[in-house]
C-alpha atoms as a PDB file:
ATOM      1  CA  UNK A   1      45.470 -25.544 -84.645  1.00  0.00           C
ATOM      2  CA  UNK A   2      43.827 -25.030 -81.064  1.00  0.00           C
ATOM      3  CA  UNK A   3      44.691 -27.240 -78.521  1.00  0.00           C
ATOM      4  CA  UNK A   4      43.464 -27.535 -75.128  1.00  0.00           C
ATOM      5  CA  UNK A   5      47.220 -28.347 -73.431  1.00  0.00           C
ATOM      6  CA  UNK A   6      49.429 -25.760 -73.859  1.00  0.00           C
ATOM      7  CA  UNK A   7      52.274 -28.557 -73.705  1.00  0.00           C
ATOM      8  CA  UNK A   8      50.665 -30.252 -76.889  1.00  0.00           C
ATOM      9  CA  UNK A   9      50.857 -27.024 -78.458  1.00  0.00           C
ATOM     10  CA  UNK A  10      54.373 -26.655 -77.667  1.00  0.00           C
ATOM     11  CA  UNK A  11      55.350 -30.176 -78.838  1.00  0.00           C
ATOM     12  CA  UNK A  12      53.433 -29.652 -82.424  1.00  0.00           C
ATOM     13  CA  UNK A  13      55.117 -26.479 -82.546  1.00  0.00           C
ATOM     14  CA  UNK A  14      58.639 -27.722 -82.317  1.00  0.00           C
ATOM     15  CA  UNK A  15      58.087 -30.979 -84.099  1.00  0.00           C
ATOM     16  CA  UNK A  16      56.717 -29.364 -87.079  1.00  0.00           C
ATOM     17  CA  UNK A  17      59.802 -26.553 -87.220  1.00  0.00           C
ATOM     18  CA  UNK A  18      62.210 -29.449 -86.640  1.00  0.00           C
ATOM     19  CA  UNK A  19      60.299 -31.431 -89.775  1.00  0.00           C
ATOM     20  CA  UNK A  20      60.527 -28.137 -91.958  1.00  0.00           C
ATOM     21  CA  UNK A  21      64.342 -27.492 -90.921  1.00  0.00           C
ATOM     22  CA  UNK A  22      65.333 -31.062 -92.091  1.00  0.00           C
ATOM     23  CA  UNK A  23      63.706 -30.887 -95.679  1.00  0.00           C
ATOM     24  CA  UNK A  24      65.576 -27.780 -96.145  1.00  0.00           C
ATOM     25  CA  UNK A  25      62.045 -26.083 -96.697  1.00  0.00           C
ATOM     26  CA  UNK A  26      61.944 -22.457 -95.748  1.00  0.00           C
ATOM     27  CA  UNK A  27      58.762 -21.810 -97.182  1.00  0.00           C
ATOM     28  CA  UNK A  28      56.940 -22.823 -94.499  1.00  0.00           C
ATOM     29  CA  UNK A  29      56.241 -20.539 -91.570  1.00  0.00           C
ATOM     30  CA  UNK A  30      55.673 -22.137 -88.122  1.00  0.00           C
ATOM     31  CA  UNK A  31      54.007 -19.339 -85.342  1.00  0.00           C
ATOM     32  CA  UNK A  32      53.092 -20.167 -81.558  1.00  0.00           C
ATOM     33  CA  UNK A  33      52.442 -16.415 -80.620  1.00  0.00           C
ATOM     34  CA  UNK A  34      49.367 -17.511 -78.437  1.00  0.00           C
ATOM     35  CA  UNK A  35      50.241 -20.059 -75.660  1.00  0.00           C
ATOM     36  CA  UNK A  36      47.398 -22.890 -76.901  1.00  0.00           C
ATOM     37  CA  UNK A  37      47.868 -22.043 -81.011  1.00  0.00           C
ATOM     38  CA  UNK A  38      50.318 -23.112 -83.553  1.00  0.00           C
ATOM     39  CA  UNK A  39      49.681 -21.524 -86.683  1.00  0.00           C
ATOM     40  CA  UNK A  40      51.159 -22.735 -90.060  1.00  0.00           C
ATOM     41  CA  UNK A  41      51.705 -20.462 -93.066  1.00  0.00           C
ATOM     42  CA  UNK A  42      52.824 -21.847 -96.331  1.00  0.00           C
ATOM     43  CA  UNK A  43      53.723 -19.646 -99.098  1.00  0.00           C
ATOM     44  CA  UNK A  44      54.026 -21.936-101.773  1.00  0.00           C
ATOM     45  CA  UNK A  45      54.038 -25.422-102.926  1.00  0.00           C
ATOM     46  CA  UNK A  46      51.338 -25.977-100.226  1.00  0.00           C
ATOM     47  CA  UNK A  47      49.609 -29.530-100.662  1.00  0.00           C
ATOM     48  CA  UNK A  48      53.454 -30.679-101.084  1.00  0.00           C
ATOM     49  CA  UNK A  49      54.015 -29.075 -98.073  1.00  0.00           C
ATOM     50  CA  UNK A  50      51.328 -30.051 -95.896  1.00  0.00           C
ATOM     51  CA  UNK A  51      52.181 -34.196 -97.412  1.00  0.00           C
ATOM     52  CA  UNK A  52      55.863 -34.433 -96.240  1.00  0.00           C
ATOM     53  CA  UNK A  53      55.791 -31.688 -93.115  1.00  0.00           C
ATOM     54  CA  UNK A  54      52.226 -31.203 -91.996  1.00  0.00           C
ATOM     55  CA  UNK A  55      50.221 -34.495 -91.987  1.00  0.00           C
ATOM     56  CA  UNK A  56      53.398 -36.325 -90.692  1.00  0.00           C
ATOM     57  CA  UNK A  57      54.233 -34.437 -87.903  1.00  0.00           C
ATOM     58  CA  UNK A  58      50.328 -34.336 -86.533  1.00  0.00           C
ATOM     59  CA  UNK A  59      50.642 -37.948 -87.366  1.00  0.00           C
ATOM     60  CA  UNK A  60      53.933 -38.922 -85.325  1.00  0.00           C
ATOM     61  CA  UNK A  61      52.474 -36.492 -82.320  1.00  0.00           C
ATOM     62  CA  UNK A  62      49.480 -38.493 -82.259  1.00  0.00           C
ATOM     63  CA  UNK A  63      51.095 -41.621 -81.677  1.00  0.00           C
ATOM     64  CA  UNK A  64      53.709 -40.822 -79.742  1.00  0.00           C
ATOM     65  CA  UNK A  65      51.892 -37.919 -77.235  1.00  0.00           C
ATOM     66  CA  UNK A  66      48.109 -39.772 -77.543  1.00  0.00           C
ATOM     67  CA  UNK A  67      47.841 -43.114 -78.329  1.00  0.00           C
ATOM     68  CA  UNK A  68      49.306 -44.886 -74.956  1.00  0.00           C
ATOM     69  CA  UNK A  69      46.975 -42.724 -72.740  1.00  0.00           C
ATOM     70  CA  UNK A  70      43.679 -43.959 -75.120  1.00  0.00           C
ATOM     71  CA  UNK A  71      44.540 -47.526 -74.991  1.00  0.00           C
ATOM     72  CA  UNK A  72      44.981 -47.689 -71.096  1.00  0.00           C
ATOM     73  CA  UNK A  73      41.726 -45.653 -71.582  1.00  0.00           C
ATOM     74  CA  UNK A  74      39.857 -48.462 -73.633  1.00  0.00           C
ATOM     75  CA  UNK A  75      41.783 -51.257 -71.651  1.00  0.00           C
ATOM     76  CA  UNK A  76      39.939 -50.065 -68.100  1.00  0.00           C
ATOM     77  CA  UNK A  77      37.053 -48.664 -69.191  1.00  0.00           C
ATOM     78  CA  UNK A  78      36.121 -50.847 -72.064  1.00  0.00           C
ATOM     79  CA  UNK A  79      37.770 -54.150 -70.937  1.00  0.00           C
ATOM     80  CA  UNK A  80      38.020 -53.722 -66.800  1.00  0.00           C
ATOM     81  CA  UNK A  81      41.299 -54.317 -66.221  1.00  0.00           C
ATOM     82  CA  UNK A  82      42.154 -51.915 -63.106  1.00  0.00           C
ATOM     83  CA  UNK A  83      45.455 -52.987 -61.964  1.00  0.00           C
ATOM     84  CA  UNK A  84      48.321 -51.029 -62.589  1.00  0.00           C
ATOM     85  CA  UNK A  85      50.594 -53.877 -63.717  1.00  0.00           C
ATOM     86  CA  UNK A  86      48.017 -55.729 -65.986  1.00  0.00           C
ATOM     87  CA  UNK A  87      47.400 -52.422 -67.953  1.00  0.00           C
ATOM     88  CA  UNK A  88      50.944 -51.684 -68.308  1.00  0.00           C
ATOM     89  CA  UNK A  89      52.048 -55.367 -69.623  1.00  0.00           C
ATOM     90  CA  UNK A  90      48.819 -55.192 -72.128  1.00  0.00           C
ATOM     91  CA  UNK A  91      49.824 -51.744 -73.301  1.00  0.00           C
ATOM     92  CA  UNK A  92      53.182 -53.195 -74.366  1.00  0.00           C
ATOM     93  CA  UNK A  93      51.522 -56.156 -75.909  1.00  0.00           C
ATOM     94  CA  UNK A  94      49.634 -53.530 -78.091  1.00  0.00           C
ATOM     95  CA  UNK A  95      52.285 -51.367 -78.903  1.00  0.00           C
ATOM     96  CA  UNK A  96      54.450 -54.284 -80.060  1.00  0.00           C
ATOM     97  CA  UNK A  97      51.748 -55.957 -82.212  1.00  0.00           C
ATOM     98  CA  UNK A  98      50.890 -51.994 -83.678  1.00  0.00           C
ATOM     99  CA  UNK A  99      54.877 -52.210 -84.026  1.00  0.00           C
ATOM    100  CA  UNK A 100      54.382 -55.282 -86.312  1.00  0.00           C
ATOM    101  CA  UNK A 101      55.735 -57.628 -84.134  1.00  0.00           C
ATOM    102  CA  UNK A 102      53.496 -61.415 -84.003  1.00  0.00           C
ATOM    103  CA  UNK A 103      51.765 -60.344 -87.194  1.00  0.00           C
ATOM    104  CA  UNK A 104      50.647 -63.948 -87.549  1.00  0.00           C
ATOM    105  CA  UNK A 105      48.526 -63.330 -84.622  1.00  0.00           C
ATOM    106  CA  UNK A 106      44.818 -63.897 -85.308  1.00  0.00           C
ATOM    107  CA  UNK A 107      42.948 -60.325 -85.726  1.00  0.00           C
ATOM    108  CA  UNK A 108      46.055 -58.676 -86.013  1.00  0.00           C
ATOM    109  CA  UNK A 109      46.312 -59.927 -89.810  1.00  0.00           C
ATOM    110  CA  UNK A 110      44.304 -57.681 -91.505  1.00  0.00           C
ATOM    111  CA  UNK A 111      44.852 -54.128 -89.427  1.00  0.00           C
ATOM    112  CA  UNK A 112      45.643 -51.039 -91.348  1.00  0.00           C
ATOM    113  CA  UNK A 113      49.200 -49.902 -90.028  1.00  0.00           C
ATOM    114  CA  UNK A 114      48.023 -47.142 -87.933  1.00  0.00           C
ATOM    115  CA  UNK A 115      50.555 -44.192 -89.413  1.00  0.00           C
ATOM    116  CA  UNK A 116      47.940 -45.147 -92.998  1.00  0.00           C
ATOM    117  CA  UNK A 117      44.943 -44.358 -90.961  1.00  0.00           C
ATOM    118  CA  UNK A 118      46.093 -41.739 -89.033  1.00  0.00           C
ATOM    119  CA  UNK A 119      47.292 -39.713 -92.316  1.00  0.00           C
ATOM    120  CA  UNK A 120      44.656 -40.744 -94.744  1.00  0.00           C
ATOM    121  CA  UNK A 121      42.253 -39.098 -91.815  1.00  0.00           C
ATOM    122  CA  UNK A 122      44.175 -35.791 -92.052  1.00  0.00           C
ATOM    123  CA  UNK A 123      44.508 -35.939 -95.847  1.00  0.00           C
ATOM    124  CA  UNK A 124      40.722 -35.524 -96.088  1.00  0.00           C
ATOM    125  CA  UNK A 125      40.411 -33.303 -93.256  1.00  0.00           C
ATOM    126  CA  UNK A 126      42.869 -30.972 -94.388  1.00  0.00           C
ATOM    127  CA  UNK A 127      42.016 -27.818 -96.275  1.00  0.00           C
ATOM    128  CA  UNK A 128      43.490 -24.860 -97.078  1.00  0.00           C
ATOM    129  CA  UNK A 129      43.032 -22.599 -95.289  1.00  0.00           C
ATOM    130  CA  UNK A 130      41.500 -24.268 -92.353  1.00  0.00           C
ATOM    131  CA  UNK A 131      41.148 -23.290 -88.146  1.00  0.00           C
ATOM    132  CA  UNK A 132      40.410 -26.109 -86.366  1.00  0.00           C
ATOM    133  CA  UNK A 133      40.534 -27.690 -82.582  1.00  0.00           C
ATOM    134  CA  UNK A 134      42.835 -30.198 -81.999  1.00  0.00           C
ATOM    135  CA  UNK A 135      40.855 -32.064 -79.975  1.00  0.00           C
ATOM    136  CA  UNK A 136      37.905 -31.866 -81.887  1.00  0.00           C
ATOM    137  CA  UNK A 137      39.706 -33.720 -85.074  1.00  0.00           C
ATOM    138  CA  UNK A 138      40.721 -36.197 -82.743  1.00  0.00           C
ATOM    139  CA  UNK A 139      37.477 -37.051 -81.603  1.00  0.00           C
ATOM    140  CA  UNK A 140      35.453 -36.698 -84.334  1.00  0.00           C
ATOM    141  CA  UNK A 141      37.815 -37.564 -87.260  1.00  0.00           C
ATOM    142  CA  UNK A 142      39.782 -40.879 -86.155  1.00  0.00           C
ATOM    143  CA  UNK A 143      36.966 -43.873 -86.765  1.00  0.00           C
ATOM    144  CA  UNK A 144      39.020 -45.699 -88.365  1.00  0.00           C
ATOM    145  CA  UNK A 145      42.000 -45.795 -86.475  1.00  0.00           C
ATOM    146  CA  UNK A 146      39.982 -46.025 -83.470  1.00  0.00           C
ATOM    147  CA  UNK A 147      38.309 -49.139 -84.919  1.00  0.00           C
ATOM    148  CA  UNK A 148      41.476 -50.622 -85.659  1.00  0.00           C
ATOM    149  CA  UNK A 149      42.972 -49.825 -82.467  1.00  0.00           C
ATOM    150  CA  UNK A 150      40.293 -51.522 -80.135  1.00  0.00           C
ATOM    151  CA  UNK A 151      40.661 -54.737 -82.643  1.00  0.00           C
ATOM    152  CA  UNK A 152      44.637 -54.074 -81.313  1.00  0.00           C
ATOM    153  CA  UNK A 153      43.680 -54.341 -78.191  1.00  0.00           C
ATOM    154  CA  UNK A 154      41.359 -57.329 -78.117  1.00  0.00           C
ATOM    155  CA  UNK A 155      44.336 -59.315 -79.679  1.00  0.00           C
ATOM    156  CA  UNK A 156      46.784 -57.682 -76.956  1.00  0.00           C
ATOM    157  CA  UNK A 157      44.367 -59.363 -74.301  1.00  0.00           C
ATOM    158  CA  UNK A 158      44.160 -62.379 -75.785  1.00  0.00           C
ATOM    159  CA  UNK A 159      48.173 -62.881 -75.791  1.00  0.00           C
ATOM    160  CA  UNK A 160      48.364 -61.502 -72.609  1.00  0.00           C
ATOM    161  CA  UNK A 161      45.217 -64.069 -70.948  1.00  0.00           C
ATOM    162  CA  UNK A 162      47.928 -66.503 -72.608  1.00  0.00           C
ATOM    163  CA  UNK A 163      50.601 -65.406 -71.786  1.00  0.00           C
ATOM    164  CA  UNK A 164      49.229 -65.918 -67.838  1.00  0.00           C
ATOM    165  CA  UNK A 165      48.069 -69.303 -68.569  1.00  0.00           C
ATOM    166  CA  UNK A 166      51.546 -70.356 -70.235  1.00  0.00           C
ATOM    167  CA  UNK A 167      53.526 -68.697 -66.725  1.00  0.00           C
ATOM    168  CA  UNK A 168      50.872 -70.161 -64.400  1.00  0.00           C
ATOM    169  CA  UNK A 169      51.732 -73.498 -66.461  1.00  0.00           C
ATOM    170  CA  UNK A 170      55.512 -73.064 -65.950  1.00  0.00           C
ATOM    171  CA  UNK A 171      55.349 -72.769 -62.309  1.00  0.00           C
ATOM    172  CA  UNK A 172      53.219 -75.986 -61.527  1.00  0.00           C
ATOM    173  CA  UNK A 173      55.879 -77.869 -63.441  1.00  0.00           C
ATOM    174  CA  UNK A 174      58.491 -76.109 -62.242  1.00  0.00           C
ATOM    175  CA  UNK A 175      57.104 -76.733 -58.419  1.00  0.00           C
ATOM    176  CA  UNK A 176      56.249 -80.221 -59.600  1.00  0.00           C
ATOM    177  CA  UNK A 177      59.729 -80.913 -60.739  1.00  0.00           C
ATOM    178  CA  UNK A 178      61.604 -79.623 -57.586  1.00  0.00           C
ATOM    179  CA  UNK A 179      59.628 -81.828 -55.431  1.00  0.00           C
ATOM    180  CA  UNK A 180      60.843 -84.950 -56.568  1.00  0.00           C
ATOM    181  CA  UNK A 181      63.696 -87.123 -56.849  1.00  0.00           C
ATOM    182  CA  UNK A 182      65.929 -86.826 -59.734  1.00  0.00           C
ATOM    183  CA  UNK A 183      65.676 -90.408 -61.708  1.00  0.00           C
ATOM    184  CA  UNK A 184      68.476 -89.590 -63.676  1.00  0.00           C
ATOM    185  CA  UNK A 185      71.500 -87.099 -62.783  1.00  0.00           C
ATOM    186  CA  UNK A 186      72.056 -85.764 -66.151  1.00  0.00           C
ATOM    187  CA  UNK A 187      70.330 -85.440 -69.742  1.00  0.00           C
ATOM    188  CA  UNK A 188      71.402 -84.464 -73.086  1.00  0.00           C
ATOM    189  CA  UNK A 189      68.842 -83.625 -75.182  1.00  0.00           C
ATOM    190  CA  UNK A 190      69.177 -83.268 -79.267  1.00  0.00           C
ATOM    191  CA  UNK A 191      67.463 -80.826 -81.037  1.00  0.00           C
ATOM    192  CA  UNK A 192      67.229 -82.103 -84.670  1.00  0.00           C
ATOM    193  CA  UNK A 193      64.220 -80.964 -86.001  1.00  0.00           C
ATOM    194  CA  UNK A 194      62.851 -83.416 -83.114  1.00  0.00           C
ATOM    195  CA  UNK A 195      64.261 -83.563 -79.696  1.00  0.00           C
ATOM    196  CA  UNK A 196      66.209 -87.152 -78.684  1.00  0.00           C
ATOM    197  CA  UNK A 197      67.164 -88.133 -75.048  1.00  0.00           C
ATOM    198  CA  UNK A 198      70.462 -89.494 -74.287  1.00  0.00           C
ATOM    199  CA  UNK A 199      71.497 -90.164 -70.669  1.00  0.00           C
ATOM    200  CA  UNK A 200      75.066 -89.209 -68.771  1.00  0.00           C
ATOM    201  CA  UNK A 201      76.984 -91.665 -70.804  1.00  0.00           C
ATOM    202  CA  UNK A 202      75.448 -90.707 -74.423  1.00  0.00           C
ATOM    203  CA  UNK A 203      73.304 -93.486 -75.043  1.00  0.00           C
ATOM    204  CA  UNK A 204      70.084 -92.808 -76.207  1.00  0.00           C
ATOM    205  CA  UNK A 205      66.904 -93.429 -74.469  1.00  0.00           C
ATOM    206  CA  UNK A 206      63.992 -94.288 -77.013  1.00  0.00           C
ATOM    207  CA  UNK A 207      60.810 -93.242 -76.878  1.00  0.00           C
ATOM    208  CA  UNK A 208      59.185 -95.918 -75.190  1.00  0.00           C
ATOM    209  CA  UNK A 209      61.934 -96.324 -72.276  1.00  0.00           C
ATOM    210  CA  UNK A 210      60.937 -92.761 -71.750  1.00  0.00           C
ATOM    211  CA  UNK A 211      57.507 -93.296 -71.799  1.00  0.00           C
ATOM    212  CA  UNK A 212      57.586 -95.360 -68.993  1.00  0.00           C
ATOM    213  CA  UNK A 213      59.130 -92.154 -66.681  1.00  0.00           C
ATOM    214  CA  UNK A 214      56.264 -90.239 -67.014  1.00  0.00           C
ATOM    215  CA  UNK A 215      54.028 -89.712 -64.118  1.00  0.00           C
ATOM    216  CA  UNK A 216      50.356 -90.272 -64.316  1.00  0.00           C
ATOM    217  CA  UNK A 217      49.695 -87.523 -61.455  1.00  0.00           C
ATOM    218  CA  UNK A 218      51.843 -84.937 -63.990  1.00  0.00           C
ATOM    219  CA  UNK A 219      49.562 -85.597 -66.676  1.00  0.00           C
ATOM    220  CA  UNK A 220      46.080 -85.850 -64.437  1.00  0.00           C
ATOM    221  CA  UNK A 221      47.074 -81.810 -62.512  1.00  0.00           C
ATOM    222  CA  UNK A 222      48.209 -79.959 -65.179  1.00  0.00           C
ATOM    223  CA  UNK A 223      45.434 -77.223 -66.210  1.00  0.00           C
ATOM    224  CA  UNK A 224      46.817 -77.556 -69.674  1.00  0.00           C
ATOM    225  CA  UNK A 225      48.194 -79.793 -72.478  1.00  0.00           C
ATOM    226  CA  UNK A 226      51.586 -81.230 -71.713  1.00  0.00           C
ATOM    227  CA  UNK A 227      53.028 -82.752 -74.303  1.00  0.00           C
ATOM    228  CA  UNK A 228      54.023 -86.624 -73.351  1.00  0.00           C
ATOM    229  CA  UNK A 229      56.942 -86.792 -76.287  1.00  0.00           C
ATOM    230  CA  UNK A 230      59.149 -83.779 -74.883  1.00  0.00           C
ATOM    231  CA  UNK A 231      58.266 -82.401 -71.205  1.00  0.00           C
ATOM    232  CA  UNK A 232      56.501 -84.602 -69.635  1.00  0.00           C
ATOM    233  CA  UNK A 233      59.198 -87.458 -69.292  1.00  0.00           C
ATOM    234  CA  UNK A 234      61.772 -84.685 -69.001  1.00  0.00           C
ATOM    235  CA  UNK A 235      59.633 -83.674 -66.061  1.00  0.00           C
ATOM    236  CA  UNK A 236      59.206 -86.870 -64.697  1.00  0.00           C
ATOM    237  CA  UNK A 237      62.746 -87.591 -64.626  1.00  0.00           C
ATOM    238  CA  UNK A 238      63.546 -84.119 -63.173  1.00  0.00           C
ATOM    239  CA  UNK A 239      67.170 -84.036 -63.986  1.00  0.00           C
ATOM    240  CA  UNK A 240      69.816 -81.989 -62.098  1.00  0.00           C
ATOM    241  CA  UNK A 241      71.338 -81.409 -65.016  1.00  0.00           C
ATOM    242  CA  UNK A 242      70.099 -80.701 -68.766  1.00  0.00           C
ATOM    243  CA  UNK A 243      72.486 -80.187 -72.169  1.00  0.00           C
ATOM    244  CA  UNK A 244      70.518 -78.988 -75.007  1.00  0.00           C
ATOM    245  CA  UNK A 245      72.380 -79.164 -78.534  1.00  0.00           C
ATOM    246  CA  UNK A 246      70.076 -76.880 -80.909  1.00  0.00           C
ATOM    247  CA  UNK A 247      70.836 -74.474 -83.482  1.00  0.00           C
ATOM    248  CA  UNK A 248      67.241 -72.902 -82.908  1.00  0.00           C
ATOM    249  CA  UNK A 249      67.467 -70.825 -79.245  1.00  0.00           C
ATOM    250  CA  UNK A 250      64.107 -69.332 -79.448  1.00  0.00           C
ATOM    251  CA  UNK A 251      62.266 -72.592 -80.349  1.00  0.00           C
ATOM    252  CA  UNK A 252      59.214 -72.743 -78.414  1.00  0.00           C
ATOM    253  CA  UNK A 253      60.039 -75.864 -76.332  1.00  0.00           C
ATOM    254  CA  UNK A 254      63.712 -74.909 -75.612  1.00  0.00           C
ATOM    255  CA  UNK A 255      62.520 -72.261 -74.315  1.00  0.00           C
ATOM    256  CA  UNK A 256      59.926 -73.866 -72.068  1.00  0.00           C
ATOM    257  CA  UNK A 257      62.257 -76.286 -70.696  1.00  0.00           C
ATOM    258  CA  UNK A 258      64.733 -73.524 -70.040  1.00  0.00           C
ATOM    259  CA  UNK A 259      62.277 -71.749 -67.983  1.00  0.00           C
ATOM    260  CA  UNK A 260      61.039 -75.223 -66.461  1.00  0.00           C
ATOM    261  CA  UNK A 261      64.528 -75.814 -65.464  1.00  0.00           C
ATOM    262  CA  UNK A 262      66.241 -72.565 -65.226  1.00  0.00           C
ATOM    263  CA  UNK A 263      70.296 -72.406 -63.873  1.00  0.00           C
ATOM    264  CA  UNK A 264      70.300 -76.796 -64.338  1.00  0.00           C
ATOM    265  CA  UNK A 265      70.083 -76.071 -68.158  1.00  0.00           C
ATOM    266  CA  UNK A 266      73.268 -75.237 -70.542  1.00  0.00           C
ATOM    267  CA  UNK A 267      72.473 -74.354 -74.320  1.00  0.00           C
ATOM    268  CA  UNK A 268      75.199 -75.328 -77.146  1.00  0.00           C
ATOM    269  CA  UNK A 269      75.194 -75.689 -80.565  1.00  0.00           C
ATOM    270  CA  UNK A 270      73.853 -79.107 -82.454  1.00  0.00           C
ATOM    271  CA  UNK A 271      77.428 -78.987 -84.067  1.00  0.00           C
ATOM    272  CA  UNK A 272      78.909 -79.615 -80.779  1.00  0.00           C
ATOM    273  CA  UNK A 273      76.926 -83.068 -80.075  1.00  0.00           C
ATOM    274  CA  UNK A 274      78.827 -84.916 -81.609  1.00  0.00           C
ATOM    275  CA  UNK A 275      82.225 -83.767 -80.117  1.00  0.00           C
ATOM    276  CA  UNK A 276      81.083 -84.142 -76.877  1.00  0.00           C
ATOM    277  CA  UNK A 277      79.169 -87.693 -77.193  1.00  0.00           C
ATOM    278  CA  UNK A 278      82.964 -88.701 -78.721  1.00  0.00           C
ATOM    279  CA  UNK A 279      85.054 -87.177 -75.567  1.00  0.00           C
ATOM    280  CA  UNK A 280      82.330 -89.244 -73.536  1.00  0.00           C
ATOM    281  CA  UNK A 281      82.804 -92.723 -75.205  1.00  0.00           C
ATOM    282  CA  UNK A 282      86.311 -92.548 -74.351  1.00  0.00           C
ATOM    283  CA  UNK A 283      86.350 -91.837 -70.616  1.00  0.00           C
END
């Protein structure tokens, strides 16, 4: 194997001794005698050999030495995103979703895990005995996974584009919400599959009571959909203090109301409701 980096010769060399040392296989013989060449010499066993030391070892040194520098690659010069910041937070959208994180994501569904392309690519590359350029493989041998990767990235984009829209969201309620007058000091708000209002004293306030706090303006300036069940009363009222009682943290809306609301919300556990709407009654 040629390479043009010295460094990546150095890194294949050691990765693919360290790979051959923890199989216990001392058949293989790894050499690195000129600066830019690793040479591998395999007395026996040899398409064994090349499956379980060779092909993933090229594999893991692709992703891990290659693979960040060509998607910030595609990301500028494919999809024109030139800031420093917005090319780092969309290269750790990618690696996550490559990472198989958000599979449900649209486009993301139906990608080949890239370690599968990356070795089937080597399996019918490889020959024995074979000389070969690095490089060369990798730009003339990867379709595939470069196909799959750009489809990566779209996707990446597209939760990232959201994920500005959902924080640009955030902040006009969160600005909207500090500007005005608190109509209630305190809510307590049960999670129960659907979310329930009760006020300071535990009593709950139905849905049409609440309807009546929300603010037309709210609804009229918000770039997008606010739902009128959950934050935009909640909103409206702008509460100093909120109590959510949920056994699901991550859902989606306690989430948004947490980072609506920030240090004025406490999370406990729907067990606890009821303990604490008793202790209430009685003072």
């Amino acid at each position: 194997m040629h390479f043009q980096e010295i460094t990546d010769a150095q890194k294949m060399y050691k990765g693919l001794v360290a790979k051959a040392k923890a199989l216990s296989i001392d058949y293989i013989e790894v050499v690195n005698d000129e600066e830019n060449v690793v040479s591998v010499f395999i007395s026996e066993k040899i398409q064994y050999a090349v499956q379980v030391v060779v092909i993933p070892v090229m594999a893991e040194f692709i992703i891990h030495n290659k693979e960040d520098n060509w998607i910030l690659d595609y990301i500028e010069n494919l999809f024109y995103f030139t800031d420093y910041e917005e090319k780092k937070q969309i290269l750790e959208i990618a690696k996550g979703l490559m990472d198989g994180n958000n599979p449900d994501i649209p486009g993301v569904q139906d990608v080949v895990p890239r370690e599968q392309l990356i070795e089937e690519a080597l399996h019918d590359f490889m020959e024995i005995p074979i000389s070969f350029s690095f490089e060369s493989f990798l730009k003339f041998r990867m379709r595939s996974y470069n196909e799959a990767l750009l489809q990566i990235i779209e996707s990446a984009i597209d939760e990232y584009k959201l994920e500005q829209e959902y924080q640009t969201f955030i902040q006009g309620l969160r600005e909207f919400r500090e500007k005005r007058e608190p109509k209630l000091e305190q809510l307590h708000i049960l999670h129960d599959e659907q979310f329930y209002f009760y006020n300071h004293e535990f009593t709950e306030i139905k849905r049409d009571e609440l309807f009546k706090y929300i603010d037309r303006k709210l609804i009229l300036h918000q770039p997008l959909y606010i739902d009128s069940a959950v934050l935009a009363p909640l909103v409206s009222i702008a509460p100093k203090s909120i109590s959510i009682y949920t056994d699901q943290i991550d859902n989606g809306m306690v989430q948004t109301i947490h980072n609506i609301f920030l240090e004025n919300v406490t999370i406990y556990t729907k067990k606890s409701f009821e303990n604490t709407r008793q202790k209430a009654k009685k003072i």
